[in-house]
N, C-alpha and C. Protein backbone atom coordinates (compact mmCIF):
# COMPACT_ATOMS: atom_id res chain seq x y z
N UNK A 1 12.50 -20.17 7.57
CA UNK A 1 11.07 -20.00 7.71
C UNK A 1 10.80 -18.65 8.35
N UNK A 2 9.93 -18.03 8.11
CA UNK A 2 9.67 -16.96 8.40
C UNK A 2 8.84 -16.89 9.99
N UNK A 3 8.35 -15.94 10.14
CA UNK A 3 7.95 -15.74 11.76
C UNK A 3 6.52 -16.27 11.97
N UNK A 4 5.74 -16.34 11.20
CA UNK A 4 4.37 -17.28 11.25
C UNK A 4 4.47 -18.58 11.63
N UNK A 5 3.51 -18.92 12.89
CA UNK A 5 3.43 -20.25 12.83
C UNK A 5 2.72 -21.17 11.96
N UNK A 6 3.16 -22.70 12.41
CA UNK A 6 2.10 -23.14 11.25
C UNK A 6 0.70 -23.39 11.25
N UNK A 7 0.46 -22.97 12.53
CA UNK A 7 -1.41 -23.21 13.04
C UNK A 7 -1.80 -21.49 12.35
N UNK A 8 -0.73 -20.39 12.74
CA UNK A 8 -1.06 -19.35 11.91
C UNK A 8 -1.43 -19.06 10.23
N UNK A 9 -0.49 -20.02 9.63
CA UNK A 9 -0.74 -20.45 8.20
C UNK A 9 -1.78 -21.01 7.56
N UNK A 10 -2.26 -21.97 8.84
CA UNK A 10 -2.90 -22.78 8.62
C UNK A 10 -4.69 -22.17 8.06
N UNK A 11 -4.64 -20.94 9.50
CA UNK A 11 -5.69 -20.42 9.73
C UNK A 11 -5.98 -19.53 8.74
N UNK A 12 -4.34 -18.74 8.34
CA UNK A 12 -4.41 -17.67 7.28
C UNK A 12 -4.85 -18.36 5.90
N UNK A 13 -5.00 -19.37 5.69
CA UNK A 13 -5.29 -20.27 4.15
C UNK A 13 -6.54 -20.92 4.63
N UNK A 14 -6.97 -20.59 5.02
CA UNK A 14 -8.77 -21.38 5.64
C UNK A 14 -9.18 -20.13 5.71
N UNK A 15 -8.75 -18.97 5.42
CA UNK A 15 -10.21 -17.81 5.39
C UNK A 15 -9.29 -16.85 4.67
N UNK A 16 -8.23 -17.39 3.94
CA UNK A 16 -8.28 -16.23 2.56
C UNK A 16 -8.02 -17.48 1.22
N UNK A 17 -7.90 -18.50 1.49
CA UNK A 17 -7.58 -18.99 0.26
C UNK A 17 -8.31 -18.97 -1.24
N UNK A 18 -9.71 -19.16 -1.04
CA UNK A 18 -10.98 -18.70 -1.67
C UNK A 18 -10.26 -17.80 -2.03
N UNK A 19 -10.80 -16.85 -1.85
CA UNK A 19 -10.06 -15.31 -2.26
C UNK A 19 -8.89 -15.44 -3.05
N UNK A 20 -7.88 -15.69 -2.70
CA UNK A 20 -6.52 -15.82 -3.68
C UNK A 20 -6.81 -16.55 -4.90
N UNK A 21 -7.68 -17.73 -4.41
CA UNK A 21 -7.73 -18.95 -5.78
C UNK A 21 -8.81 -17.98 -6.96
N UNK A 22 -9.78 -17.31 -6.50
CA UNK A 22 -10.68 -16.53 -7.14
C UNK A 22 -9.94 -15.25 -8.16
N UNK A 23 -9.01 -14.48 -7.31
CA UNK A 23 -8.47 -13.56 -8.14
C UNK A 23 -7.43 -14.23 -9.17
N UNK A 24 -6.85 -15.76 -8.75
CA UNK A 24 -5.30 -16.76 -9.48
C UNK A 24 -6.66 -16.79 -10.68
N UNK A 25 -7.91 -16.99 -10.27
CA UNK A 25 -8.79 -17.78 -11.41
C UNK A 25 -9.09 -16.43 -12.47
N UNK A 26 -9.80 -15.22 -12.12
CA UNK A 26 -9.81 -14.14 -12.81
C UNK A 26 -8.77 -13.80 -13.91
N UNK A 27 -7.84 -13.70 -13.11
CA UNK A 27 -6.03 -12.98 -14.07
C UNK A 27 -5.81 -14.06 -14.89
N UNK A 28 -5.47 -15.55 -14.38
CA UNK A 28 -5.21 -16.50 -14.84
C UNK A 28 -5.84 -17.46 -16.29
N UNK A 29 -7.32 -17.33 -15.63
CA UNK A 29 -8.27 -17.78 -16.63
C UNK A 29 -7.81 -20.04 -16.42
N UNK A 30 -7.39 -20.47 -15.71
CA UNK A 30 -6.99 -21.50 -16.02
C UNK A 30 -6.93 -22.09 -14.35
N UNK A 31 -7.50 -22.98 -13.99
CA UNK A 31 -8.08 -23.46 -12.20
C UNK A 31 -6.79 -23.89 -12.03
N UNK A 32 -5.42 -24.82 -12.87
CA UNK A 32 -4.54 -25.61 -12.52
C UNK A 32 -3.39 -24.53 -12.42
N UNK A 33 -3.46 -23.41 -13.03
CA UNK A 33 -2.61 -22.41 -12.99
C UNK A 33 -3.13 -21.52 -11.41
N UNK A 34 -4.17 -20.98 -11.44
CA UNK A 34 -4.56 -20.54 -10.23
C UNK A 34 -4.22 -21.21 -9.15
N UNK A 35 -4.13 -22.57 -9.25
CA UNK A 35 -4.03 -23.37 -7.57
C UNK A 35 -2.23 -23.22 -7.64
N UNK A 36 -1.67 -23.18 -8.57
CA UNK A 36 -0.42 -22.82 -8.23
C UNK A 36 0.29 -21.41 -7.84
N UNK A 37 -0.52 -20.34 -8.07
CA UNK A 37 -0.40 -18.86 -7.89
C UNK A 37 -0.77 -19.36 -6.02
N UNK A 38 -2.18 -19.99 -6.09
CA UNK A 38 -2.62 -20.30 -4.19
C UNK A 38 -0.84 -20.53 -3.83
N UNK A 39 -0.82 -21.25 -4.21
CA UNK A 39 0.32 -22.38 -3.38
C UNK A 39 1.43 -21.16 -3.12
N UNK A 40 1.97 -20.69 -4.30
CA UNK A 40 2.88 -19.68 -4.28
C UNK A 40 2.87 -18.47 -3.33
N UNK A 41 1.50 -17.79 -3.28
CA UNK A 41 1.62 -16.93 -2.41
C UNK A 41 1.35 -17.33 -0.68
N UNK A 42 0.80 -18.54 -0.83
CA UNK A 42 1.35 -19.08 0.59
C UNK A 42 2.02 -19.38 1.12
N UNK A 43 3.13 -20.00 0.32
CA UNK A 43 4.28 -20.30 0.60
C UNK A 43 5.11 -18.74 1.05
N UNK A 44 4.51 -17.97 0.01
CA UNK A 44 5.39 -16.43 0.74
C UNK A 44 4.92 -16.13 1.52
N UNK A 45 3.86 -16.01 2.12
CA UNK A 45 3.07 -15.98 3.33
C UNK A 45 4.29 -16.53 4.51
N UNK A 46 4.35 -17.53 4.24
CA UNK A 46 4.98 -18.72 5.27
C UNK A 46 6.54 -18.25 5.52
N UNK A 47 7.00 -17.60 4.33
CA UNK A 47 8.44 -16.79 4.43
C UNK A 47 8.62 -15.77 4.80
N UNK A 48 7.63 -15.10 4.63
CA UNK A 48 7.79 -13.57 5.64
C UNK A 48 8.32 -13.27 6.33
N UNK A 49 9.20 -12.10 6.54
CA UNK A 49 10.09 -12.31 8.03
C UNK A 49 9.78 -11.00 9.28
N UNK A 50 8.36 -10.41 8.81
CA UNK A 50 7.79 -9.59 9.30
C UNK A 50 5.99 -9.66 9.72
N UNK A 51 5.53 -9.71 11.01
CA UNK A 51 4.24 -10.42 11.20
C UNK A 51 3.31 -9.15 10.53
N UNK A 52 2.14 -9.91 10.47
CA UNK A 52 0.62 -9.11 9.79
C UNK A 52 0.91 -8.30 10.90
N UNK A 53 0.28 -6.60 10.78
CA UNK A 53 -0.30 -6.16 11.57
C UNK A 53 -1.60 -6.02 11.67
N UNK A 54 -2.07 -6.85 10.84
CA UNK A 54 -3.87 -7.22 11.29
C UNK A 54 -4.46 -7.63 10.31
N UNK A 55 -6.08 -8.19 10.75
CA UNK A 55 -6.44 -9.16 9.15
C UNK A 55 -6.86 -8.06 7.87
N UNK A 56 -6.71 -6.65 8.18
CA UNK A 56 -6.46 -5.85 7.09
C UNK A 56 -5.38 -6.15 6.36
N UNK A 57 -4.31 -5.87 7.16
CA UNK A 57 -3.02 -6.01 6.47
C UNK A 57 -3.01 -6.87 5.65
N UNK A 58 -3.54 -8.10 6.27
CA UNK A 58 -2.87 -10.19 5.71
C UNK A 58 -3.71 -9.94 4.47
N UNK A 59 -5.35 -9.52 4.36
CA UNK A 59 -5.83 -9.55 3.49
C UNK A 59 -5.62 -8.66 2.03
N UNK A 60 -5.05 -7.53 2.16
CA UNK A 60 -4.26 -6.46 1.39
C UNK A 60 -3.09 -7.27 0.74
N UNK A 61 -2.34 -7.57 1.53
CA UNK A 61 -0.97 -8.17 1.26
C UNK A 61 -1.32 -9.14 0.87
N UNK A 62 -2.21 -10.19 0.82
CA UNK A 62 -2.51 -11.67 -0.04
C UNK A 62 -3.35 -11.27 -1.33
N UNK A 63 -4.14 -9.98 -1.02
CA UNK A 63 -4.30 -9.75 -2.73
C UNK A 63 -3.29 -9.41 -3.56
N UNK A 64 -2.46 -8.07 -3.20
CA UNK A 64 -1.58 -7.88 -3.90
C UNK A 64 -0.52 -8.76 -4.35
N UNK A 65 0.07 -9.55 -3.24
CA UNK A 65 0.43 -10.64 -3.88
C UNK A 65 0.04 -11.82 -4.79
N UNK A 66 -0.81 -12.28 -5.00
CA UNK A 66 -1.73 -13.09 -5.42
C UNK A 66 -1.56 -12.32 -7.09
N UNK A 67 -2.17 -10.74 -7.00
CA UNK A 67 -1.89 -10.02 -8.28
C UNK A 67 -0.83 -9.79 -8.90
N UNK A 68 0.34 -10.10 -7.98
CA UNK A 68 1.89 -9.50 -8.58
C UNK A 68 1.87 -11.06 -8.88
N UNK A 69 1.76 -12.65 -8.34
CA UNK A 69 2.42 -13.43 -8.67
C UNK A 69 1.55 -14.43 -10.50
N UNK A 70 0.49 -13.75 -10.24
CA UNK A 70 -0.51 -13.68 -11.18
C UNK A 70 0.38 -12.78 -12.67
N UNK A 71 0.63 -12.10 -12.64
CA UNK A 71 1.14 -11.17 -13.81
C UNK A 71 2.49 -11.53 -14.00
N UNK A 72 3.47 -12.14 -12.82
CA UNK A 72 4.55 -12.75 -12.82
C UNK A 72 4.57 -13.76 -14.02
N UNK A 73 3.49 -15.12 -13.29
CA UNK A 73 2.94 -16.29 -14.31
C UNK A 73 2.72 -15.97 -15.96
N UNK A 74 2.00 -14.80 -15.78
CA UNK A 74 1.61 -14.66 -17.53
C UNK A 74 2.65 -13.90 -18.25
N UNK A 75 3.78 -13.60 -17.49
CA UNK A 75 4.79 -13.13 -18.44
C UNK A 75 6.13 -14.34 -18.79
N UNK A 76 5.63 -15.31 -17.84
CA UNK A 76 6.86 -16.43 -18.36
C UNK A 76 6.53 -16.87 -19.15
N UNK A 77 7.73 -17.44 -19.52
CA UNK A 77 8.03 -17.47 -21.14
C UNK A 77 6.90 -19.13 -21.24
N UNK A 78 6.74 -20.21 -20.50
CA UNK A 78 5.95 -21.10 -20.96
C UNK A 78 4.75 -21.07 -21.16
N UNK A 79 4.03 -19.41 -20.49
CA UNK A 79 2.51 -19.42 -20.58
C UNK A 79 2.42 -19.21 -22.46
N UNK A 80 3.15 -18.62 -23.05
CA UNK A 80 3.10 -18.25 -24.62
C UNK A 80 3.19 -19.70 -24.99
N UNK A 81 3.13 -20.59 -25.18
CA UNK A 81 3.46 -21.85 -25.33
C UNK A 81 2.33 -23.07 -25.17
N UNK A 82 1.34 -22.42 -24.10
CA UNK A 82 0.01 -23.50 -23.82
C UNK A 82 -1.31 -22.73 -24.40
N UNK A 83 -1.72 -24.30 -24.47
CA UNK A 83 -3.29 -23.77 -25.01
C UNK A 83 -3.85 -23.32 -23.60
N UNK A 84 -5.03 -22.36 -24.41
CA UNK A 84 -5.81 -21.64 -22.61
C UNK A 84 -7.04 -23.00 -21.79
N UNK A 85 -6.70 -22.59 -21.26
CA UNK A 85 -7.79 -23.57 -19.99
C UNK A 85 -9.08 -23.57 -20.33
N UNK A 86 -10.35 -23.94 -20.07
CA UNK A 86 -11.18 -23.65 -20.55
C UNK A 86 -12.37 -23.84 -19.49
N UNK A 87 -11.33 -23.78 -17.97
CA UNK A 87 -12.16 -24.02 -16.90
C UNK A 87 -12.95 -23.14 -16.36
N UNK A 88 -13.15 -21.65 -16.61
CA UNK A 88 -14.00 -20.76 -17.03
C UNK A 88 -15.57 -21.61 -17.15
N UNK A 89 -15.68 -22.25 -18.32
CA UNK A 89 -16.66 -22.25 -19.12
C UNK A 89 -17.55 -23.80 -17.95
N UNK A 90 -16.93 -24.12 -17.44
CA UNK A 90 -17.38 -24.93 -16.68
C UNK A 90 -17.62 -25.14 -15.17
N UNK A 91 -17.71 -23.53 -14.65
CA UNK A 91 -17.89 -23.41 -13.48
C UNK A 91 -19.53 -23.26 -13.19
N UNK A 92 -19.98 -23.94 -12.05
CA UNK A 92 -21.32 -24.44 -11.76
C UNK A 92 -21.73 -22.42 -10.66
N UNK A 93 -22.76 -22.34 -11.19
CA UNK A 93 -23.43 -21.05 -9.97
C UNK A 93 -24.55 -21.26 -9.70
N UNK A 94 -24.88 -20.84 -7.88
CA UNK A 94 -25.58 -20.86 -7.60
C UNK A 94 -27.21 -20.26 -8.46
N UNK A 95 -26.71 -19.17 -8.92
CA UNK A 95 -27.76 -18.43 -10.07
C UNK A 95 -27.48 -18.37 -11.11
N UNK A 96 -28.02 -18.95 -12.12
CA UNK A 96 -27.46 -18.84 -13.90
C UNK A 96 -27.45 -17.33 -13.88
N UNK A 97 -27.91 -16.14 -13.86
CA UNK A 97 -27.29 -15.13 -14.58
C UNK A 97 -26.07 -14.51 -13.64
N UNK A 98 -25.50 -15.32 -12.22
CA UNK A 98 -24.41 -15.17 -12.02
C UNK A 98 -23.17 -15.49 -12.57
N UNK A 99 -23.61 -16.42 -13.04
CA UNK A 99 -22.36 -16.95 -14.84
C UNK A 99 -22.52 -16.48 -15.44
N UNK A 100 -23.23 -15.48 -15.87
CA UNK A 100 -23.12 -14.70 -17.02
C UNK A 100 -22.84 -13.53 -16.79
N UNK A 101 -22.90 -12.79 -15.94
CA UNK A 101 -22.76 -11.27 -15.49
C UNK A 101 -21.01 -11.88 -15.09
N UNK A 102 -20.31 -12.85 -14.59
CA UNK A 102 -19.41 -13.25 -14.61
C UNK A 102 -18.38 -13.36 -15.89
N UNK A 103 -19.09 -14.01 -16.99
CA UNK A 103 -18.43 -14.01 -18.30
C UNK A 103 -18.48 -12.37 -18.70
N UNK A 104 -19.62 -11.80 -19.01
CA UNK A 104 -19.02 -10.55 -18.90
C UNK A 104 -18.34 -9.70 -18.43
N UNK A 105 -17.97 -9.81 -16.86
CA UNK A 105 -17.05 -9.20 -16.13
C UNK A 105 -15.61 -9.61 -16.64
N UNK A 106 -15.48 -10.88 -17.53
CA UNK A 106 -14.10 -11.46 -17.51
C UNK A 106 -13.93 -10.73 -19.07
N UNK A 107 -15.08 -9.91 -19.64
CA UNK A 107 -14.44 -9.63 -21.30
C UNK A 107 -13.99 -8.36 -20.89
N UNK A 108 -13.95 -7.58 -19.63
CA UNK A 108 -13.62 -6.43 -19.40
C UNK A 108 -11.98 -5.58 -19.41
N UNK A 109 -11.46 -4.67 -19.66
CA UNK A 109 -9.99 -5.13 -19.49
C UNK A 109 -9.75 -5.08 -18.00
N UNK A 110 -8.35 -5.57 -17.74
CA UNK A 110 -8.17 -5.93 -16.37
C UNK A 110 -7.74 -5.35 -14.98
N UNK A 111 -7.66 -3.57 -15.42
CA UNK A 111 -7.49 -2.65 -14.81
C UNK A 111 -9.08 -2.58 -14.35
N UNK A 112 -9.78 -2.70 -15.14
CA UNK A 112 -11.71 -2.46 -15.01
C UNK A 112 -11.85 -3.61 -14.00
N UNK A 113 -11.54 -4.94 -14.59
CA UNK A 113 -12.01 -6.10 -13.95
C UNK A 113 -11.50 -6.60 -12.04
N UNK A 114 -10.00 -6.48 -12.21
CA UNK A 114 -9.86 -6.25 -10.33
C UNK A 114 -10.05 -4.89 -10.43
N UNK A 115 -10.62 -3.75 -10.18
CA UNK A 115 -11.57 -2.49 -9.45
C UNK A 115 -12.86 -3.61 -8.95
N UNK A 116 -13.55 -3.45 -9.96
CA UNK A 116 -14.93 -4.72 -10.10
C UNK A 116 -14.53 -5.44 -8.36
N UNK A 117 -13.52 -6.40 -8.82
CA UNK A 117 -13.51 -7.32 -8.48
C UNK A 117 -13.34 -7.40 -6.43
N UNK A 118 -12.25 -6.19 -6.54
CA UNK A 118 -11.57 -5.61 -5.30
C UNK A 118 -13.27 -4.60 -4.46
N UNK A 119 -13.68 -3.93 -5.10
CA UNK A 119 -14.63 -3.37 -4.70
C UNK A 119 -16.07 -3.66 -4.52
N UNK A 120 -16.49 -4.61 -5.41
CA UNK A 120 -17.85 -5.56 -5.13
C UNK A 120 -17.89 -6.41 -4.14
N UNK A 121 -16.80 -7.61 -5.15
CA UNK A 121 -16.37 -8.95 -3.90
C UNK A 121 -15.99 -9.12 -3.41
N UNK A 122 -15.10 -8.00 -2.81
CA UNK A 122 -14.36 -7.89 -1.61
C UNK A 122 -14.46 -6.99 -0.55
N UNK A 123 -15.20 -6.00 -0.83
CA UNK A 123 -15.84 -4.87 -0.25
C UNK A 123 -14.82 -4.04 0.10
N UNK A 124 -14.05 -3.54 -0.55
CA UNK A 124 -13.11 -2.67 -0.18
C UNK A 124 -13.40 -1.15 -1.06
N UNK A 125 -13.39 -0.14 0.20
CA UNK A 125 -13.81 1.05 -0.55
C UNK A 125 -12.67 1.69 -1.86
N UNK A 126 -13.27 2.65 -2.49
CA UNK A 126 -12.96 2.91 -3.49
C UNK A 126 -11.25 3.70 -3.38
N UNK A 127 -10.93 4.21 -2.15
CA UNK A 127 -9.67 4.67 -1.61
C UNK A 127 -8.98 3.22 -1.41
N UNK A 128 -9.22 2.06 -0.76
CA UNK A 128 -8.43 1.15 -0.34
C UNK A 128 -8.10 0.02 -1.60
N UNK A 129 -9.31 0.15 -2.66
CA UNK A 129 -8.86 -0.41 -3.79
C UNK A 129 -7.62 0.16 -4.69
N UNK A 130 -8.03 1.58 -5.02
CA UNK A 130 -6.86 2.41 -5.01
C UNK A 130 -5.04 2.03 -4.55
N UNK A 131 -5.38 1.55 -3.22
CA UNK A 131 -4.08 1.48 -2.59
C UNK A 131 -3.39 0.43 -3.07
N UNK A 132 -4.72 -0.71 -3.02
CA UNK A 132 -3.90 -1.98 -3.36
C UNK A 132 -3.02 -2.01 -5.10
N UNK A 133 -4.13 -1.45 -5.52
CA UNK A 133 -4.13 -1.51 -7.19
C UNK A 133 -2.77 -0.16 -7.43
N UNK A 134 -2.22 0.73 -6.45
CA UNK A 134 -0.95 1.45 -6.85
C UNK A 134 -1.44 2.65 -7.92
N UNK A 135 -2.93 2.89 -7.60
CA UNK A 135 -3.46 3.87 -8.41
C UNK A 135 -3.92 5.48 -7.57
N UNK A 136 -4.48 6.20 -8.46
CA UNK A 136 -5.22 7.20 -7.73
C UNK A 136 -6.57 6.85 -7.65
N UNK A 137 -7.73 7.25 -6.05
CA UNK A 137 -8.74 6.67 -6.21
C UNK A 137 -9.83 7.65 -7.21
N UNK A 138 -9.52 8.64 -7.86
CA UNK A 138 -10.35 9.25 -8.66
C UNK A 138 -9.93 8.14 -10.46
N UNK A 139 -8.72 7.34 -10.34
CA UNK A 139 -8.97 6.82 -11.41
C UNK A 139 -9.69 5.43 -11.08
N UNK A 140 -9.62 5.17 -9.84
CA UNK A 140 -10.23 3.78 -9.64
C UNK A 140 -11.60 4.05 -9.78
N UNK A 141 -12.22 5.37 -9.31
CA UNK A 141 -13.68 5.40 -9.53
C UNK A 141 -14.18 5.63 -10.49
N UNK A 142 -13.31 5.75 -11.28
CA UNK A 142 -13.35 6.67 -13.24
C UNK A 142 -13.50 5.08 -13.63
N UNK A 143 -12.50 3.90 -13.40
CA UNK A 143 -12.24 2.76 -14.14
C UNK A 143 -13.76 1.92 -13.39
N UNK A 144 -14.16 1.91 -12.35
CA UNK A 144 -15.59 1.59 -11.60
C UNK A 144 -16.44 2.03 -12.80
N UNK A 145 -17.01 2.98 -13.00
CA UNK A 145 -18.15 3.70 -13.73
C UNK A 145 -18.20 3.75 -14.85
N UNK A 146 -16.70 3.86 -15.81
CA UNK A 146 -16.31 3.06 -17.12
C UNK A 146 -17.19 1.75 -17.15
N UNK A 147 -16.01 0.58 -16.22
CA UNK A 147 -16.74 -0.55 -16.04
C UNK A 147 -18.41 -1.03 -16.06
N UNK A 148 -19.19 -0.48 -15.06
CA UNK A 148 -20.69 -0.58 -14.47
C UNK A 148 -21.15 -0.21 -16.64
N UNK A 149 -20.56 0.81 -16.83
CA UNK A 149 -21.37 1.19 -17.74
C UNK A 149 -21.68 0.56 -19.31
N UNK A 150 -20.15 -0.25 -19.53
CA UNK A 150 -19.65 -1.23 -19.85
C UNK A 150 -20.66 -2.83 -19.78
N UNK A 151 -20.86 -3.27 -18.65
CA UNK A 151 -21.43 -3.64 -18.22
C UNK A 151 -22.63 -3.86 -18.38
N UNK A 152 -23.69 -2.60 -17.95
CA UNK A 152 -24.59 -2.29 -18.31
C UNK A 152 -25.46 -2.23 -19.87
N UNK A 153 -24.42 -1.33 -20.91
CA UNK A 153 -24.57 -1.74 -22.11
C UNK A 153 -24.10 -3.29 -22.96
N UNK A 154 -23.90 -4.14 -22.55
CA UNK A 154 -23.23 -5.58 -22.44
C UNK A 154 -24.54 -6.19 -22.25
N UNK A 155 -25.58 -5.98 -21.19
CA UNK A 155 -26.38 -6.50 -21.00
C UNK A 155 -27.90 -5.82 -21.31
N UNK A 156 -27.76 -4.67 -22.01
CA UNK A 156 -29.24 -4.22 -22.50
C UNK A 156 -28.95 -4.80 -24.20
N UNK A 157 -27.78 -4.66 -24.32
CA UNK A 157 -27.71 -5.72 -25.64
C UNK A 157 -28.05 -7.42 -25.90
N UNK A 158 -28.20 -7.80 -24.59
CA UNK A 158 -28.65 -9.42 -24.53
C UNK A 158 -29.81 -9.31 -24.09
N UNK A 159 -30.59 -7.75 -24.17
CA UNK A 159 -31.64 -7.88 -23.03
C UNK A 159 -32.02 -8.24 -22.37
N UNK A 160 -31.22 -8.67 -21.00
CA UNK A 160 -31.18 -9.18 -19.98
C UNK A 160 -31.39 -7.57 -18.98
N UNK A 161 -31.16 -6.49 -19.75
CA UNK A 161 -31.36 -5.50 -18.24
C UNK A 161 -32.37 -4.15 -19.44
N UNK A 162 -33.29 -3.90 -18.32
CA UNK A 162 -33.88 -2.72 -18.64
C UNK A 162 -34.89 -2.93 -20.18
N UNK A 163 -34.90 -1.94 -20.80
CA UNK A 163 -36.13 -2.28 -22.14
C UNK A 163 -35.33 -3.21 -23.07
N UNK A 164 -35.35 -4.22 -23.47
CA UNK A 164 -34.50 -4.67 -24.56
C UNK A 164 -34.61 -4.11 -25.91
N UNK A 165 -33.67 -4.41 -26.96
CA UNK A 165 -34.24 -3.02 -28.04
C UNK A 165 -34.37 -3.96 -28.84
N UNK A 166 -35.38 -3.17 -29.94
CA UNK A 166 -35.87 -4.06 -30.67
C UNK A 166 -36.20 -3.56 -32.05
N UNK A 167 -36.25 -3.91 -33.15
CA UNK A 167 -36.15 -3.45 -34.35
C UNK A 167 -37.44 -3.00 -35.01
N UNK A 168 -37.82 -1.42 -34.99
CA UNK A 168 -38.86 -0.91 -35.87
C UNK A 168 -39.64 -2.01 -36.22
N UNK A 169 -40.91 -1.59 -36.04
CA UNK A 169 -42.17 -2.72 -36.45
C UNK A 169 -42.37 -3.64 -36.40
N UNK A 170 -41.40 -3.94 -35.41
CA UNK A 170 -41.35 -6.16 -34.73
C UNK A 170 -41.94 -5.83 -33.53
């Protein structure tokens, strides 16, 4: 066992687990696959043989992990093998066009989608997303503004944002 206690574990999975299960759910696309990415990177959590140096650190290090064990999952050989989940399509929001600005965020590719994801919902600046993601932050802000714009045209096409367009003489 590693150097964490278990009231430390305990505490560290009561205010990041959300978080892990959210990004297992993003990459994953599938809630029963995600709760096992949770489990997994807690369990490495729990093996560590070196303590957080702070809830920066724990929180850095449980995304990235969470993302490495996430891309781990979709390259074994049984994910080619199952039908996809479809638990996506049945998640309840507080605001209906938060499910939808959601489904669009998920048609994005996935270099676009954790930037999005690391820098909105997690509030991490555009240098520290960078770090996590193993990029430069002039491409993280390039893949940001790609994204937004992406985005943006995604939703003046459902006219849901700005003038909706509309066809000569209608």
């Amino acid at each position: 066992m590693g150097v964490l206690k278990t009231e430390e574990v305990a505490s560290l999975y009561r205010r990041y687990a959300g978080m892990v299960y959210q990004i297992g759910l993003m990459l994953l696309k599938n809630a029963p696959d995600a709760e096992d990415a949770v489990q997994t990177v807690f369990r490495r959590a729990m093996e560590r043989d070196e303590p957080f140096s702070g809830p920066d650190h724990e929180r850095a290090w449980l995304i990235v992990t969470a993302r490495n064990e996430c891309k781990n999952q979709l390259r074994h050989w049984w994910r080619t093998r199952r039908a996809d989940g479809t638990e996506l399509d049945s998640l309840t929001w507080e605001q209906r066009s938060d499910g939808e600005l959601w489904e669009l965020i998920l048609t994005l590719p996935e270099h676009e989608k954790m930037a999005l994801y690391l820098h909105y919902y997690q509030g991490y600046s555009t240098g520290e997303t960078a770090e996590l993601m193993g990029k430069n932050p002039s491409t993280v802000r390039s893949w940001l503004c790609r994204a937004r714009r992406r985005l943006k045209d995604l939703l003046e096409e459902d006219g849901e944002y700005g003038e909706q367009k509309t066809e000569p003489g209608v």
